[in-house]
Protein backbone atom coordinates (compact mmCIF):
# COMPACT_ATOMS: atom_id res chain seq x y z
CA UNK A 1 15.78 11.52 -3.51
CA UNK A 2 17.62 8.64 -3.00
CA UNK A 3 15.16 5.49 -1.60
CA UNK A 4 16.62 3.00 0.83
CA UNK A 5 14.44 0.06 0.47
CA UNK A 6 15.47 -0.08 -2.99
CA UNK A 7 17.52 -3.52 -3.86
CA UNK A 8 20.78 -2.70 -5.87
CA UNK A 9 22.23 -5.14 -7.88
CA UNK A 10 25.85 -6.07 -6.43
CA UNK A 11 28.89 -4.45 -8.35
CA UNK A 12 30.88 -6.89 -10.39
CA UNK A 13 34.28 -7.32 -8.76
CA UNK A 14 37.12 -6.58 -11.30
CA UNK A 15 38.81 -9.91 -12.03
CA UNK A 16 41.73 -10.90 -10.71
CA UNK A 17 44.99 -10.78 -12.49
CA UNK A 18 46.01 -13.60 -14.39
CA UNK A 19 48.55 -15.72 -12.76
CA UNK A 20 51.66 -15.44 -15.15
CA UNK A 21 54.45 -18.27 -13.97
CA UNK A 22 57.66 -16.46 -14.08
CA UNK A 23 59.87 -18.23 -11.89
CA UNK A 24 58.65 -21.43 -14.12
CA UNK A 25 59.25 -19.94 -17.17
CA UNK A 26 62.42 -18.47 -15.80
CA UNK A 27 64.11 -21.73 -14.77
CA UNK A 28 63.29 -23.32 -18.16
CA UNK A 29 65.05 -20.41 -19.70
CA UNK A 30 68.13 -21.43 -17.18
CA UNK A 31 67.90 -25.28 -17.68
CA UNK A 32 67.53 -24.52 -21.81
CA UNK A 33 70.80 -22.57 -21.31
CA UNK A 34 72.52 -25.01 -19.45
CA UNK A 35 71.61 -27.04 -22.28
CA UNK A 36 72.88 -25.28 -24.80
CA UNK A 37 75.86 -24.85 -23.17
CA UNK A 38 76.48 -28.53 -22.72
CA UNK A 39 75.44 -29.31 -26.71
CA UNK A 40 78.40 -26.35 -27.79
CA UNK A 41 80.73 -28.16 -25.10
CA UNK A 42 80.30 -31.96 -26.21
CA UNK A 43 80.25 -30.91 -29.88
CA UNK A 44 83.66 -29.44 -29.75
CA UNK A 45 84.78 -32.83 -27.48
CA UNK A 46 82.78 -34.56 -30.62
CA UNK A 47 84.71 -32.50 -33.40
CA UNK A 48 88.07 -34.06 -32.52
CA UNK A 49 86.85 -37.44 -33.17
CA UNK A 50 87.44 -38.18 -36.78
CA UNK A 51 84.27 -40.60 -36.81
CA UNK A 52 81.50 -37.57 -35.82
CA UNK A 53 83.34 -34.73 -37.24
CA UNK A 54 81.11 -34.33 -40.17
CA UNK A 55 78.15 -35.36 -38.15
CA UNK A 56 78.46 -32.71 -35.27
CA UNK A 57 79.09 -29.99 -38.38
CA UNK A 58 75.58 -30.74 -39.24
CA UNK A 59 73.80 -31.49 -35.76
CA UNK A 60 75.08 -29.10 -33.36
CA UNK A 61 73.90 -25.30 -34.94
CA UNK A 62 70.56 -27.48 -36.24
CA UNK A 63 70.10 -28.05 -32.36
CA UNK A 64 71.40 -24.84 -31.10
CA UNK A 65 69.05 -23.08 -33.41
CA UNK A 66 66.19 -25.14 -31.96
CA UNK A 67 66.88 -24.24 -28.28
CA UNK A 68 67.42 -20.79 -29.48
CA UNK A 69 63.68 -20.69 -30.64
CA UNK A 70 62.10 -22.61 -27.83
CA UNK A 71 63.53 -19.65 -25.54
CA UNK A 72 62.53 -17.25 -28.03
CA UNK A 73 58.70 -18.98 -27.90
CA UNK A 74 59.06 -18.61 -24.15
CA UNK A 75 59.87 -15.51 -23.50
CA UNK A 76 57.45 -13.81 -26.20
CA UNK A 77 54.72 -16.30 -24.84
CA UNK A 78 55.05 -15.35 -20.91
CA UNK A 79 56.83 -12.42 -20.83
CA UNK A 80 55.40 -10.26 -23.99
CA UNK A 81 52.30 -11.45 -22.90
CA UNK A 82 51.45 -13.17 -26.48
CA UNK A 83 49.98 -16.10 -24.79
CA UNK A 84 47.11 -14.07 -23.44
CA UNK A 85 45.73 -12.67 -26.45
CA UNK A 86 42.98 -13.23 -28.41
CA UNK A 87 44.61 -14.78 -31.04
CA UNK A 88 48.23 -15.30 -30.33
CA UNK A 89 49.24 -17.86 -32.94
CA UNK A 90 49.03 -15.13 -35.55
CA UNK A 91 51.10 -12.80 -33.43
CA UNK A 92 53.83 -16.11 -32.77
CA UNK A 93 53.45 -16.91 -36.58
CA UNK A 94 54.99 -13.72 -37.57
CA UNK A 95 57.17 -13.18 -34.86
CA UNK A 96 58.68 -16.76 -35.64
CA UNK A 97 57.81 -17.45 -39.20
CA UNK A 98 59.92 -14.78 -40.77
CA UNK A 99 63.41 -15.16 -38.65
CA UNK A 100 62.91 -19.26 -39.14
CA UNK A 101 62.83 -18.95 -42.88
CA UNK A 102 65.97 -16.59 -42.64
CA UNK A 103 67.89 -18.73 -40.33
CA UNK A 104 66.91 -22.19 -41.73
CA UNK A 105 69.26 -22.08 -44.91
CA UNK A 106 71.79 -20.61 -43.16
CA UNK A 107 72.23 -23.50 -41.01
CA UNK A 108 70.97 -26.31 -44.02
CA UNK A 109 73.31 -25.09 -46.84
CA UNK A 110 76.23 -26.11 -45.08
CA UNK A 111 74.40 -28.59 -43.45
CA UNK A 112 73.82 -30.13 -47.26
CA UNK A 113 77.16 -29.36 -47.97
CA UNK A 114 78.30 -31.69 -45.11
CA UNK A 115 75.84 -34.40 -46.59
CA UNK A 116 77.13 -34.29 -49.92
CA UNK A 117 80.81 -34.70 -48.08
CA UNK A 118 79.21 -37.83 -46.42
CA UNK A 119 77.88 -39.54 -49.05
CA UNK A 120 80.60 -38.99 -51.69
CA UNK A 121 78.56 -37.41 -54.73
């Protein structure tokens, strides 16, 4: 028999869901590729300059790269959802880790090649 006068404890509410900024997120993704677009553009302006040829060689894919990862760390942060785990660095380590130390000496042995151009050795 069910008694009336008995106090119940109130249910616990389910949490709400957590608020995720896409539209944020999603216009840093546009103003990073507006970026990028802008580096590729004034480092083929740069290129034809005799003075900063060698020195665009060497900055421009070092900065594309970056931007490249920034949106990467973006998009796997907000919209994989790595950001609200329990422990997301180890997730973001590997998911970054491994393609950085692929793609950093493909962009640095050139990149030492143009330095050994520069200084004449």
């Amino acid at each position: 028999m069910i008694n009336l006068n008995e106090k119940r404890e109130p249910e616990e509410k389910p949490s709400l869901p957590v608020k995720r900024p896409y539209t944020t997120v999603f216009l840093s993704l546009a103003i990073l590729t507006i970026l990028e677009l802008n580096v590729s553009f004034i480092g083929d302006i740069m290129q034809n300059i005799p003075t900063f040829e060698n020195i665009v060689e060497l900055l421009v894919p070092i900065t594309l790269i970056s931007l490249a990862f920034v949106k990467a760390a973006l998009v796997a942060a907000f919209f994989m959802g790595i950001k609200y785990q329990k422990r997301p660095w180890v997730t973001a380590g590997i998911m970054f880790g491994i393609p950085l130390f692929i793609a950093l000496p493909v962009v640095l042995i050139p990149a030492m090649g143009t330095v050994v151009y520069l200084c004449g050795i």
